[in-house]
C-alpha atoms as a PDB file:
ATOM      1  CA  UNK A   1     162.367 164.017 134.878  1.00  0.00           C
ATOM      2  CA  UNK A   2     164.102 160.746 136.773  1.00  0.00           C
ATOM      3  CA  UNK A   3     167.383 160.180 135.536  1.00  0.00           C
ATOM      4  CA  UNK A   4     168.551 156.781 135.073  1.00  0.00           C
ATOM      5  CA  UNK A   5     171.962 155.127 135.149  1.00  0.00           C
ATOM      6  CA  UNK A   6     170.620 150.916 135.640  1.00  0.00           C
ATOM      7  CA  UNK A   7     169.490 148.974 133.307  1.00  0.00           C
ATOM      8  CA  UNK A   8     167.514 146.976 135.435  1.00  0.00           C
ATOM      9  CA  UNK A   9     165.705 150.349 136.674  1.00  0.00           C
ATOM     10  CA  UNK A  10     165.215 152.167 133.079  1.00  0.00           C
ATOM     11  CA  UNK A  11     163.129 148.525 131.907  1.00  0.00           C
ATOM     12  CA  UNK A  12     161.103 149.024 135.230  1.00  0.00           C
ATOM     13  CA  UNK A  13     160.079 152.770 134.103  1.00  0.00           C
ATOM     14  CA  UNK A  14     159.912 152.104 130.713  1.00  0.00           C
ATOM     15  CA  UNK A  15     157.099 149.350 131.637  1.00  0.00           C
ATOM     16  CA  UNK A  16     155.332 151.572 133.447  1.00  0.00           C
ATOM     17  CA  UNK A  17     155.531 154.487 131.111  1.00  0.00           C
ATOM     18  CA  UNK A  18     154.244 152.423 127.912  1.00  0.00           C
ATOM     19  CA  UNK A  19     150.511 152.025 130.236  1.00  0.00           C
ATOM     20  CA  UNK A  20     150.685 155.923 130.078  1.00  0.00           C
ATOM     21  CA  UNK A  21     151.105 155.995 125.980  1.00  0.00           C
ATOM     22  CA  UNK A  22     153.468 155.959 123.123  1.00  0.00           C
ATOM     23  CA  UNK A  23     157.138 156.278 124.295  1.00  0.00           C
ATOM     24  CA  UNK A  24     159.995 158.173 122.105  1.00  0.00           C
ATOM     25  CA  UNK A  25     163.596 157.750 122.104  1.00  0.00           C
ATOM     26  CA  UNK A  26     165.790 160.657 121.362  1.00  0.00           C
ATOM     27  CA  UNK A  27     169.441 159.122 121.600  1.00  0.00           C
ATOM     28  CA  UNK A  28     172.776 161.364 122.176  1.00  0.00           C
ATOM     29  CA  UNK A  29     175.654 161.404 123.306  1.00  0.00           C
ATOM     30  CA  UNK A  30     175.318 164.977 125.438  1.00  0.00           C
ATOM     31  CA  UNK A  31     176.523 168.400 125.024  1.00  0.00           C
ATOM     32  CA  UNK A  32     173.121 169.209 123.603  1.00  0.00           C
ATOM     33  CA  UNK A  33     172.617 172.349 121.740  1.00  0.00           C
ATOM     34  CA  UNK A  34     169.639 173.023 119.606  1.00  0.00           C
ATOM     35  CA  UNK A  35     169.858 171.045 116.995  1.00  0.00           C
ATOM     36  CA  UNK A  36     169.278 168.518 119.739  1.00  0.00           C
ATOM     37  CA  UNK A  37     166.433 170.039 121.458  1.00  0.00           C
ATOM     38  CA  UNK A  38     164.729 170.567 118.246  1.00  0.00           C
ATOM     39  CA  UNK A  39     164.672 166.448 118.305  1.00  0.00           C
ATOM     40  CA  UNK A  40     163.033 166.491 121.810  1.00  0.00           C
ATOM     41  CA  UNK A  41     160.291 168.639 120.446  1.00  0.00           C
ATOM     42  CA  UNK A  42     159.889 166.692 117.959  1.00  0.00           C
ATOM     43  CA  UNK A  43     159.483 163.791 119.888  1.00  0.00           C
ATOM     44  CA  UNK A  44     157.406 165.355 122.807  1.00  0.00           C
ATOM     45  CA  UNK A  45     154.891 166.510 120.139  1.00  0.00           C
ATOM     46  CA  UNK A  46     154.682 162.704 119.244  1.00  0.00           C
ATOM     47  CA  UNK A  47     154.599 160.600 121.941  1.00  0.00           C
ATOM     48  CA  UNK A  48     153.251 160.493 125.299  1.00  0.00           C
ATOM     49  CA  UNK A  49     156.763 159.902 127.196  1.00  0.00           C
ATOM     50  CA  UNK A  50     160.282 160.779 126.092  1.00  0.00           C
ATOM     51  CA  UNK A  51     163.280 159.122 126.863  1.00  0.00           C
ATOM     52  CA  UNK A  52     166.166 160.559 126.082  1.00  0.00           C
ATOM     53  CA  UNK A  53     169.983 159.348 126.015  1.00  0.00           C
ATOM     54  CA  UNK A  54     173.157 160.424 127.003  1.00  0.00           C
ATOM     55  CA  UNK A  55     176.180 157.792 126.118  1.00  0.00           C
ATOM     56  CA  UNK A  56     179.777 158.930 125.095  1.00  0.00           C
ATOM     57  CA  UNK A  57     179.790 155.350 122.805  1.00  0.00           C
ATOM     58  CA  UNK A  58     183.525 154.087 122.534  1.00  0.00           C
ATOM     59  CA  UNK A  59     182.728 151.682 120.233  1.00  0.00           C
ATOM     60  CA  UNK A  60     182.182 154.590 117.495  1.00  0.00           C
ATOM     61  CA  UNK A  61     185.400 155.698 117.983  1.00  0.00           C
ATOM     62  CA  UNK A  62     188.623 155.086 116.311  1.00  0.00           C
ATOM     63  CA  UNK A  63     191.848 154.780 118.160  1.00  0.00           C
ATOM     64  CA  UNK A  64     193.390 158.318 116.724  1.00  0.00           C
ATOM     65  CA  UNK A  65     189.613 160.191 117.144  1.00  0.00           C
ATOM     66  CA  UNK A  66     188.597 162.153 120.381  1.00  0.00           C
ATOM     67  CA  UNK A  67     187.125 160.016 122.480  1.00  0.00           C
ATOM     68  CA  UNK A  68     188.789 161.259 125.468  1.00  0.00           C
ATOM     69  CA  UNK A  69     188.462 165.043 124.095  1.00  0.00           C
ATOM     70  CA  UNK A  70     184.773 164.388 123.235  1.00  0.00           C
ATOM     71  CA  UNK A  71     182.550 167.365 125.308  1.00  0.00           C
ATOM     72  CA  UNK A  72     180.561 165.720 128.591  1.00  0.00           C
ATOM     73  CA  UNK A  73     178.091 167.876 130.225  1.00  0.00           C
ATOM     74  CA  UNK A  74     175.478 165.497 131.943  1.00  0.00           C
ATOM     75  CA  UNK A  75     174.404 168.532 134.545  1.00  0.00           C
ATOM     76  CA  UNK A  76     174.077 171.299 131.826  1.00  0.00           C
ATOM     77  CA  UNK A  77     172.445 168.852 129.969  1.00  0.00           C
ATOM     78  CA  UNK A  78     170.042 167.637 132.157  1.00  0.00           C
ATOM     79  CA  UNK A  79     168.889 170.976 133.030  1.00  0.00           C
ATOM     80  CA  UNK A  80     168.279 171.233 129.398  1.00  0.00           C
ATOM     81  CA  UNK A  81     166.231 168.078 129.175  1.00  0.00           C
ATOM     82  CA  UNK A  82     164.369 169.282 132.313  1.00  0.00           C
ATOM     83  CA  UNK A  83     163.090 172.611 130.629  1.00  0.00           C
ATOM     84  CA  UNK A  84     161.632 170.261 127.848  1.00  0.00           C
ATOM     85  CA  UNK A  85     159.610 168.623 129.477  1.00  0.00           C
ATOM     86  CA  UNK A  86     161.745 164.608 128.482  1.00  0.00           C
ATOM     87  CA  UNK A  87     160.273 161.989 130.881  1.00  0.00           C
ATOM     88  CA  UNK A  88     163.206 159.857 131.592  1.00  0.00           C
ATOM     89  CA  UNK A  89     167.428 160.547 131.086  1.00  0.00           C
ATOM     90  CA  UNK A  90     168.922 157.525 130.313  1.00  0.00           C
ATOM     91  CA  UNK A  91     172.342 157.921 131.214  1.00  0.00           C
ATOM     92  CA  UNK A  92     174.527 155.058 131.784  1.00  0.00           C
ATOM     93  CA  UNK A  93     178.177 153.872 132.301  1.00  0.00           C
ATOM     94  CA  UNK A  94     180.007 152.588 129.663  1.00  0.00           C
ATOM     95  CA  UNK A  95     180.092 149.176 131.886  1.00  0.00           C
ATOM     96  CA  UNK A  96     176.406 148.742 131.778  1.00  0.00           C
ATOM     97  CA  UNK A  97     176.237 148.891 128.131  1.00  0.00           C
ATOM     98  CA  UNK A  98     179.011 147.016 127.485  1.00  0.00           C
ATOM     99  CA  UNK A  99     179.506 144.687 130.368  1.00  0.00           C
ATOM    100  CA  UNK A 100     182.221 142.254 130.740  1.00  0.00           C
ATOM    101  CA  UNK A 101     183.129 139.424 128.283  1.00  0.00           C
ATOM    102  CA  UNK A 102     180.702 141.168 125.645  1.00  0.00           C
ATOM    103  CA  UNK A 103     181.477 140.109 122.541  1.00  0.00           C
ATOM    104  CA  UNK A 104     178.861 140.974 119.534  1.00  0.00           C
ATOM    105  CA  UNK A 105     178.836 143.576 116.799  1.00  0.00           C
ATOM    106  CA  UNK A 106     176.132 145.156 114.367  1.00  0.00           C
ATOM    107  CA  UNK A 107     178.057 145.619 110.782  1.00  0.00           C
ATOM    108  CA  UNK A 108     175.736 147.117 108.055  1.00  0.00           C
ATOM    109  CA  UNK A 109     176.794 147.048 104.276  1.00  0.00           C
ATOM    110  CA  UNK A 110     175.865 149.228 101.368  1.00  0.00           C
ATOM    111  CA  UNK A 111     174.777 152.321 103.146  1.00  0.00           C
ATOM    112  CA  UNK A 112     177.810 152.359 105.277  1.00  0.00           C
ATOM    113  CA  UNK A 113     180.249 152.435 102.564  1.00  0.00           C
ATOM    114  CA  UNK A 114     182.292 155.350 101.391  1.00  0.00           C
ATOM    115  CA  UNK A 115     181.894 159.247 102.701  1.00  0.00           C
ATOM    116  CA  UNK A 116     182.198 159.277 106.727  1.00  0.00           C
ATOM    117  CA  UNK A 117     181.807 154.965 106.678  1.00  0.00           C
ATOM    118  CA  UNK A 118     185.121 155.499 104.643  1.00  0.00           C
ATOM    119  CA  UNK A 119     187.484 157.883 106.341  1.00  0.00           C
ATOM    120  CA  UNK A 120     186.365 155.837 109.915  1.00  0.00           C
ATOM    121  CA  UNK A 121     186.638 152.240 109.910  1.00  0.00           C
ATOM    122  CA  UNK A 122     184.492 150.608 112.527  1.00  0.00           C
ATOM    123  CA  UNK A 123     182.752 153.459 112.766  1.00  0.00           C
ATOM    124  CA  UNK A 124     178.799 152.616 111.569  1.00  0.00           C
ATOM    125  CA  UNK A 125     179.557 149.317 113.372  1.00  0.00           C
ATOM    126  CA  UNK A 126     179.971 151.213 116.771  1.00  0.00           C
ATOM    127  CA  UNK A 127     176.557 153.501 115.910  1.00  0.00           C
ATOM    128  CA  UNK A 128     174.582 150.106 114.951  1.00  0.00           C
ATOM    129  CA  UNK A 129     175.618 147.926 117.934  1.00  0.00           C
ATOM    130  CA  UNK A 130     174.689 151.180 120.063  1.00  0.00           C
ATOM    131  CA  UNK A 131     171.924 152.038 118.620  1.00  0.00           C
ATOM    132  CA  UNK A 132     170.273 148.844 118.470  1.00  0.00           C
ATOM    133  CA  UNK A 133     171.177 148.131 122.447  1.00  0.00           C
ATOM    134  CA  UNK A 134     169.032 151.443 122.560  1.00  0.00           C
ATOM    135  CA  UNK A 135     166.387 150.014 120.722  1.00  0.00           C
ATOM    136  CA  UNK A 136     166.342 146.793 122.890  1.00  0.00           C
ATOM    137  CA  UNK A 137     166.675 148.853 126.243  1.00  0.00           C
ATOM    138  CA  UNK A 138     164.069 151.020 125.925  1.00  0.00           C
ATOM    139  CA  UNK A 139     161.872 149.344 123.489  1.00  0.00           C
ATOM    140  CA  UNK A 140     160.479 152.844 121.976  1.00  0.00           C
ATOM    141  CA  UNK A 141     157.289 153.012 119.436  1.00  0.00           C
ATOM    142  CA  UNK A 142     159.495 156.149 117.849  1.00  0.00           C
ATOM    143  CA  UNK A 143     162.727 157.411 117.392  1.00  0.00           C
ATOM    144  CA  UNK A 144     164.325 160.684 116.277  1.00  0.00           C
ATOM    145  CA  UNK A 145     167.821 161.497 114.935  1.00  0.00           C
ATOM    146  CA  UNK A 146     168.656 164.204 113.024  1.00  0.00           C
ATOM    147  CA  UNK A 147     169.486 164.771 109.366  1.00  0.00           C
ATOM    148  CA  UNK A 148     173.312 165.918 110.185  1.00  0.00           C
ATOM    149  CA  UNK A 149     174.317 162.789 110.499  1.00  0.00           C
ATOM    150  CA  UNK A 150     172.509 161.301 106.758  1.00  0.00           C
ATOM    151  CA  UNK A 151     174.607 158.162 106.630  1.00  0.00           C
ATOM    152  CA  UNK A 152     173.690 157.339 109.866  1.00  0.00           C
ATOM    153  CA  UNK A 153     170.778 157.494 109.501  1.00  0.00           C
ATOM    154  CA  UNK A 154     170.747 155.417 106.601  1.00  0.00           C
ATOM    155  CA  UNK A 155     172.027 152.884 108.300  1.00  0.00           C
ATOM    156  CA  UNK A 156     170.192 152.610 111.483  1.00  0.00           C
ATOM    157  CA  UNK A 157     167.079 152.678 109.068  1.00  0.00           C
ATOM    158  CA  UNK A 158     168.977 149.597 106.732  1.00  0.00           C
ATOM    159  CA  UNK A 159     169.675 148.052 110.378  1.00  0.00           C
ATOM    160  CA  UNK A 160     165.878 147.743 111.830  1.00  0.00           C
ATOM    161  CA  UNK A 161     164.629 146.578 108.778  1.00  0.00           C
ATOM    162  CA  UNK A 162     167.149 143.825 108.003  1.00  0.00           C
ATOM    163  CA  UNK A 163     166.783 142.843 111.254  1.00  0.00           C
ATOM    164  CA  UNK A 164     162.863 142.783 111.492  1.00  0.00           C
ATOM    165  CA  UNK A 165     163.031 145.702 114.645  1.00  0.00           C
ATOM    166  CA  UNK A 166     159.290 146.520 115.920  1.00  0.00           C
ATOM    167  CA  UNK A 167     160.541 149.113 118.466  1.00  0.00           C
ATOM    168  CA  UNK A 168     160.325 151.009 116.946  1.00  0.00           C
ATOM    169  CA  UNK A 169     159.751 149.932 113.235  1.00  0.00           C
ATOM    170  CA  UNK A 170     161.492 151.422 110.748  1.00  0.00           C
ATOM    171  CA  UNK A 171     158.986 153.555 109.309  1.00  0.00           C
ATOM    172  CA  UNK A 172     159.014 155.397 113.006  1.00  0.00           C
ATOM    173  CA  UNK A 173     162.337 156.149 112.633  1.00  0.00           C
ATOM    174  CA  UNK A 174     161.870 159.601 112.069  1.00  0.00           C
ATOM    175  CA  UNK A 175     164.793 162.038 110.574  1.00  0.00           C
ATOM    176  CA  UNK A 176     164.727 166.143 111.835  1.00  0.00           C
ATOM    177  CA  UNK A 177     165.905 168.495 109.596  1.00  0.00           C
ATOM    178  CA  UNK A 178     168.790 170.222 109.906  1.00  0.00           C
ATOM    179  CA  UNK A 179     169.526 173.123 112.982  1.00  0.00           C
ATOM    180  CA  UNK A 180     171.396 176.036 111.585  1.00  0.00           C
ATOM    181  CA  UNK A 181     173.663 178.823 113.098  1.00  0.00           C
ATOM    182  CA  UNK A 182     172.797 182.161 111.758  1.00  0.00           C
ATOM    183  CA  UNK A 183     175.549 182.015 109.589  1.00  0.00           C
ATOM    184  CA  UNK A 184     174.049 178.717 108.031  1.00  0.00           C
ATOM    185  CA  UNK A 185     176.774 176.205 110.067  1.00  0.00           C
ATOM    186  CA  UNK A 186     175.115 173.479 111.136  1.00  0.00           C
ATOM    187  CA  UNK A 187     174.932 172.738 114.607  1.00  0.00           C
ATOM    188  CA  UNK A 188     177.263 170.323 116.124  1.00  0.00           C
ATOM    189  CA  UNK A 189     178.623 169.289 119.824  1.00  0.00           C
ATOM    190  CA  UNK A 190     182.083 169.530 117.926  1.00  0.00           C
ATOM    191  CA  UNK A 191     181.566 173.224 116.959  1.00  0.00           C
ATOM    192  CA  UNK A 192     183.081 174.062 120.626  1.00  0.00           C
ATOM    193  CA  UNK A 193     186.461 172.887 119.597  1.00  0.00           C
ATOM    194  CA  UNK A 194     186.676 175.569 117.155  1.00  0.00           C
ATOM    195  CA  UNK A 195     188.551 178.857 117.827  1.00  0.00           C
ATOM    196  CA  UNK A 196     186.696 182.121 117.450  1.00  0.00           C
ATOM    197  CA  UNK A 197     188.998 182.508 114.399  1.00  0.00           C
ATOM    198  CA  UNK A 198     188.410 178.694 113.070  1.00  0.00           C
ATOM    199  CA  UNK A 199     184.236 179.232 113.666  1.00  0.00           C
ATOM    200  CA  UNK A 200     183.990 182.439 111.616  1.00  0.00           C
ATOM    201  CA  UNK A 201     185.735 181.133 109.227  1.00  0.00           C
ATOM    202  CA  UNK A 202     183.991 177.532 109.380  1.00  0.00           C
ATOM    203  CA  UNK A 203     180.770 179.427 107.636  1.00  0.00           C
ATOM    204  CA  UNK A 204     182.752 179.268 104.780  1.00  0.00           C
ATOM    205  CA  UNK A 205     181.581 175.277 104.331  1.00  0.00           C
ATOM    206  CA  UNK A 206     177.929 175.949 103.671  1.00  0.00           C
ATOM    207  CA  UNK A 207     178.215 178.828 102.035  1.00  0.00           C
ATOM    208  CA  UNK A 208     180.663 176.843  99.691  1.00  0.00           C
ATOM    209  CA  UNK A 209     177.814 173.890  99.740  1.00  0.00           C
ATOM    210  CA  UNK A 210     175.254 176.579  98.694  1.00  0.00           C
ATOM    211  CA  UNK A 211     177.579 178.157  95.858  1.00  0.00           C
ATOM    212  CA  UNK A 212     178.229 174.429  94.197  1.00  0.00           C
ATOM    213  CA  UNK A 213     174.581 173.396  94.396  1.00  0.00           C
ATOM    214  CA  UNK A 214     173.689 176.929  92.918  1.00  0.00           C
ATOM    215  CA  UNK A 215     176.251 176.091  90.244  1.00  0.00           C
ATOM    216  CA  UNK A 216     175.042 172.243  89.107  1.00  0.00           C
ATOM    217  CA  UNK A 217     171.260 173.941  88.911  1.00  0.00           C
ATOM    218  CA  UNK A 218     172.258 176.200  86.293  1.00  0.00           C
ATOM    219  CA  UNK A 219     173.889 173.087  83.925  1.00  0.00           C
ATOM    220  CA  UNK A 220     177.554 172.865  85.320  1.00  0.00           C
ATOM    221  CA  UNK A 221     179.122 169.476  84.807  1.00  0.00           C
ATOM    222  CA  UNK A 222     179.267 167.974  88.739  1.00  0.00           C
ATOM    223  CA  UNK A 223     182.986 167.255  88.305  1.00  0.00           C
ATOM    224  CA  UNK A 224     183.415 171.415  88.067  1.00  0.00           C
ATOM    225  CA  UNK A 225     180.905 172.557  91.000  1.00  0.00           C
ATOM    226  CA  UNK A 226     182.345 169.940  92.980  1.00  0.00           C
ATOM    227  CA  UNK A 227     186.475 171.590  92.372  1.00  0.00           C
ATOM    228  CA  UNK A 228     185.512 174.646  92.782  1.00  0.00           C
ATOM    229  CA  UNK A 229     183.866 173.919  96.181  1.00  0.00           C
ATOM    230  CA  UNK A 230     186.965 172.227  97.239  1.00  0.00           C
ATOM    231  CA  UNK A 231     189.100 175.344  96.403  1.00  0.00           C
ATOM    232  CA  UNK A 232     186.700 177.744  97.981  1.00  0.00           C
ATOM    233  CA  UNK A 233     186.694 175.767 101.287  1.00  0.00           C
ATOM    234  CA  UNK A 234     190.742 175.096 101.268  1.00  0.00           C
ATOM    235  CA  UNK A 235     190.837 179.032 100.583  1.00  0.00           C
ATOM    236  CA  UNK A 236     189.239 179.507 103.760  1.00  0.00           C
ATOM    237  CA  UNK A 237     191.144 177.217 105.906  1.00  0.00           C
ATOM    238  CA  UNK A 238     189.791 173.646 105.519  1.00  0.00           C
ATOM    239  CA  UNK A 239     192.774 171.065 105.581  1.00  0.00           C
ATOM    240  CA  UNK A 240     191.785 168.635 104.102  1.00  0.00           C
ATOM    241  CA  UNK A 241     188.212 168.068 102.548  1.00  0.00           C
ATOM    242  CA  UNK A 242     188.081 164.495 103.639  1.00  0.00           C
ATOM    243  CA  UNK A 243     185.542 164.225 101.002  1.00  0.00           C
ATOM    244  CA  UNK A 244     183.261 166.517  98.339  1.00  0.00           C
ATOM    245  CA  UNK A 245     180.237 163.789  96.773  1.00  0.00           C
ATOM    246  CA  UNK A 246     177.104 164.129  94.956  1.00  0.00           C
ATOM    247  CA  UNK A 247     174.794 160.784  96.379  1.00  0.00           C
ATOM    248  CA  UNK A 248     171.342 159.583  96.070  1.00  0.00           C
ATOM    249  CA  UNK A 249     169.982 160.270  99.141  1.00  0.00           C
ATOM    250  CA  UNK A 250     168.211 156.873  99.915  1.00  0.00           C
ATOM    251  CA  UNK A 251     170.965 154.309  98.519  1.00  0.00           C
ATOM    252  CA  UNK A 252     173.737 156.320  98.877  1.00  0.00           C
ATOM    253  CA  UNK A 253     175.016 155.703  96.059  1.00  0.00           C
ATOM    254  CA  UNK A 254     177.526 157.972  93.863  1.00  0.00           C
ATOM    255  CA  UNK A 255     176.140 159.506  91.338  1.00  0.00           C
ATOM    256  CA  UNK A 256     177.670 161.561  88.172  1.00  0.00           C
ATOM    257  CA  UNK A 257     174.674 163.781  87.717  1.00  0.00           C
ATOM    258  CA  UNK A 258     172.305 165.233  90.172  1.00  0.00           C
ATOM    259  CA  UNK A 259     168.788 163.828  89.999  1.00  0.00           C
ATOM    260  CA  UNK A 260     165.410 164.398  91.958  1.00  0.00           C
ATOM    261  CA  UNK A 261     166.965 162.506  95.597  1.00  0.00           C
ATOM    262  CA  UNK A 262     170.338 163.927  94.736  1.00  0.00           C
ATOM    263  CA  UNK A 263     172.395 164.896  97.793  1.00  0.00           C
ATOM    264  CA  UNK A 264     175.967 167.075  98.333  1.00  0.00           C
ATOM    265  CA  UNK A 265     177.818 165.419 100.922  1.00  0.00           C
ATOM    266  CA  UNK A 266     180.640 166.903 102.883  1.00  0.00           C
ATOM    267  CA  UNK A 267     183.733 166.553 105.550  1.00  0.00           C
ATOM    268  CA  UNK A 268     186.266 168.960 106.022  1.00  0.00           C
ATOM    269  CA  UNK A 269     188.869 169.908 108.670  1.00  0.00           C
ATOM    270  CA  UNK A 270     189.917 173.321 109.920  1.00  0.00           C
ATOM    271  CA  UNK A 271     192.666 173.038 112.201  1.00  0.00           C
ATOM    272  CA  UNK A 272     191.963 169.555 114.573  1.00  0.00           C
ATOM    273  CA  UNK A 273     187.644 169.873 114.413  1.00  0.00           C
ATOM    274  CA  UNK A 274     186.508 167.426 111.299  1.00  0.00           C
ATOM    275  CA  UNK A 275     183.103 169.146 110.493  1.00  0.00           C
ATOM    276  CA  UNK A 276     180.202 167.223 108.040  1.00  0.00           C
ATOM    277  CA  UNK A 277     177.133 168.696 106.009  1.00  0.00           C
ATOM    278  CA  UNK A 278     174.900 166.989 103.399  1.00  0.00           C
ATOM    279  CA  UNK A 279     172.041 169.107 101.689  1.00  0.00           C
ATOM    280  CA  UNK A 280     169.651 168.437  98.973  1.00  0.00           C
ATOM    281  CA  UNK A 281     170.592 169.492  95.470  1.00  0.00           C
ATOM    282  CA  UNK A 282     167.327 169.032  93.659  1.00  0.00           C
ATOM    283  CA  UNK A 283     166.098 172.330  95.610  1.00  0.00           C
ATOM    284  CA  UNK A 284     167.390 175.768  96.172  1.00  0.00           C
ATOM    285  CA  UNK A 285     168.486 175.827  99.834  1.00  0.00           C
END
């Protein structure tokens, strides 16, 4: 694996790489767990090369969020990417993404209203911007994010096809399920900030998920499920649910009733760690 940190050098090897095959971008921004390395499988199954990125993005962070706090790990994760078998670590300063005097922005509307685009302003700009530099820089035929982070996804699929992206196109945008603890917490860099005491009792959010999904299959109105999911997670600790929402999971759109697409959308704190979930409603999970 060569681990890169110049622009000038990743466009060299990604040249040469595309003569080899099909070339797959896995973009992060580090302490990888498995969630992530299930993406890199993914992706190694796919393509001929992998690239994979490491990039603390400032841009998708608000003043007040933990930027600074925000887990970095290049070694331990590089080692990681090593055992995988990824074909290039893109791993750059924050100077040679954002160089001096730069001065453009990606905003996306629709998708990036409401549920995490609501409770952090500027945020889905920062991922866009990023994530279309990505695009650019590497110029992959595939890319893989995971299904964590729905909205995002949402909008980096609105993104490339508003603006006509062929690396990769949008229908090579590929989402990865979900990675879940044992306990059914989905995995998440930001799971280290919790306390022993705040992670046991962080399994309480997708159990509560589970409970109010159980709960609108069997006929009750969504305005009840969705209360009594709210009580059951500030029971066990959460302060506050930043938000509780039944979606369609392409438009992302509210909806009063679950349908077929129908997604449960979730962000909660316990103690300072702002956790988020989203699983399908229209089958038993």
């Amino acid at each position: 694996m060569r681990i890169i940190t110049r622009l000038a050098d990743l466009r060299e090897e990604t040249v040469r790489l595309r003569h080899h095959g099909t070339l797959a971008l896995v973009p992060t921004m580090g302490a990888l767990h498995e969630g992530h390395l299930t993406l890199v499988r993914e992706a190694r199954a796919a393509a001929a090369s992998v690239v994979v990125s490491i990039f603390v993005n400032p841009r998708q962070f608000g003043p007040n969020e933990d930027l600074d706090a925000y887990p970095r790990q290049l070694e331990r994760d590089a080692q990681a990417l090593q055992g995988e078998g990824v074909t290039v670590l893109w791993a750059p300063e924050p100077g040679e993404v954002y160089p001096p005097g730069y001065a453009t922005n990606i905003s996306v509307a629709g998708v990036s209203s409401g549920l995490c685009g609501g409770d952090r302003p500027g945020h889905f700009d920062g991922v866009a911007t990023v994530v279309c530099k990505l695009f650019n820089q590497v110029r992959p035929d595939m890319a893989f994010f995971g299904e964590k982070d729905w909205q995002q996804l949402a909008v980096i699929r609105r993104m490339a096809r508003d603006l006509d992206l062929t690396f990769p196109p949008v229908e090579a945008i590929h989402g990865v399920a979900i990675v879940r603890e044992a306990d059914g917490l989905a995995m998440s860099s930001r799971n280290a900030y919790l306390s022993p005491v705040q992670r046991t009792a962080a399994a309480a959010l997708p159990r509560a998920m589970r409970e109010a999904i159980s709960a609108l299959q069997s006929g009750s109105p969504a305005a009840e499920a969705l209360a009594g999911m709210r009580s059951r997670l500030a029971a066990a600790g959460f302060d506050p649910v930043d938000y509780a929402e039944l979606r369609d999971g392409e438009s992302l759109q509210e909806v009063e009733r679950p349908g077929p697409a129908t997604r449960l959308f979730v962000a909660a704190r316990i103690g300072t760690t702002r956790l988020i979930d989203n699983m399908a409603v229209g089958a038993r999970q």
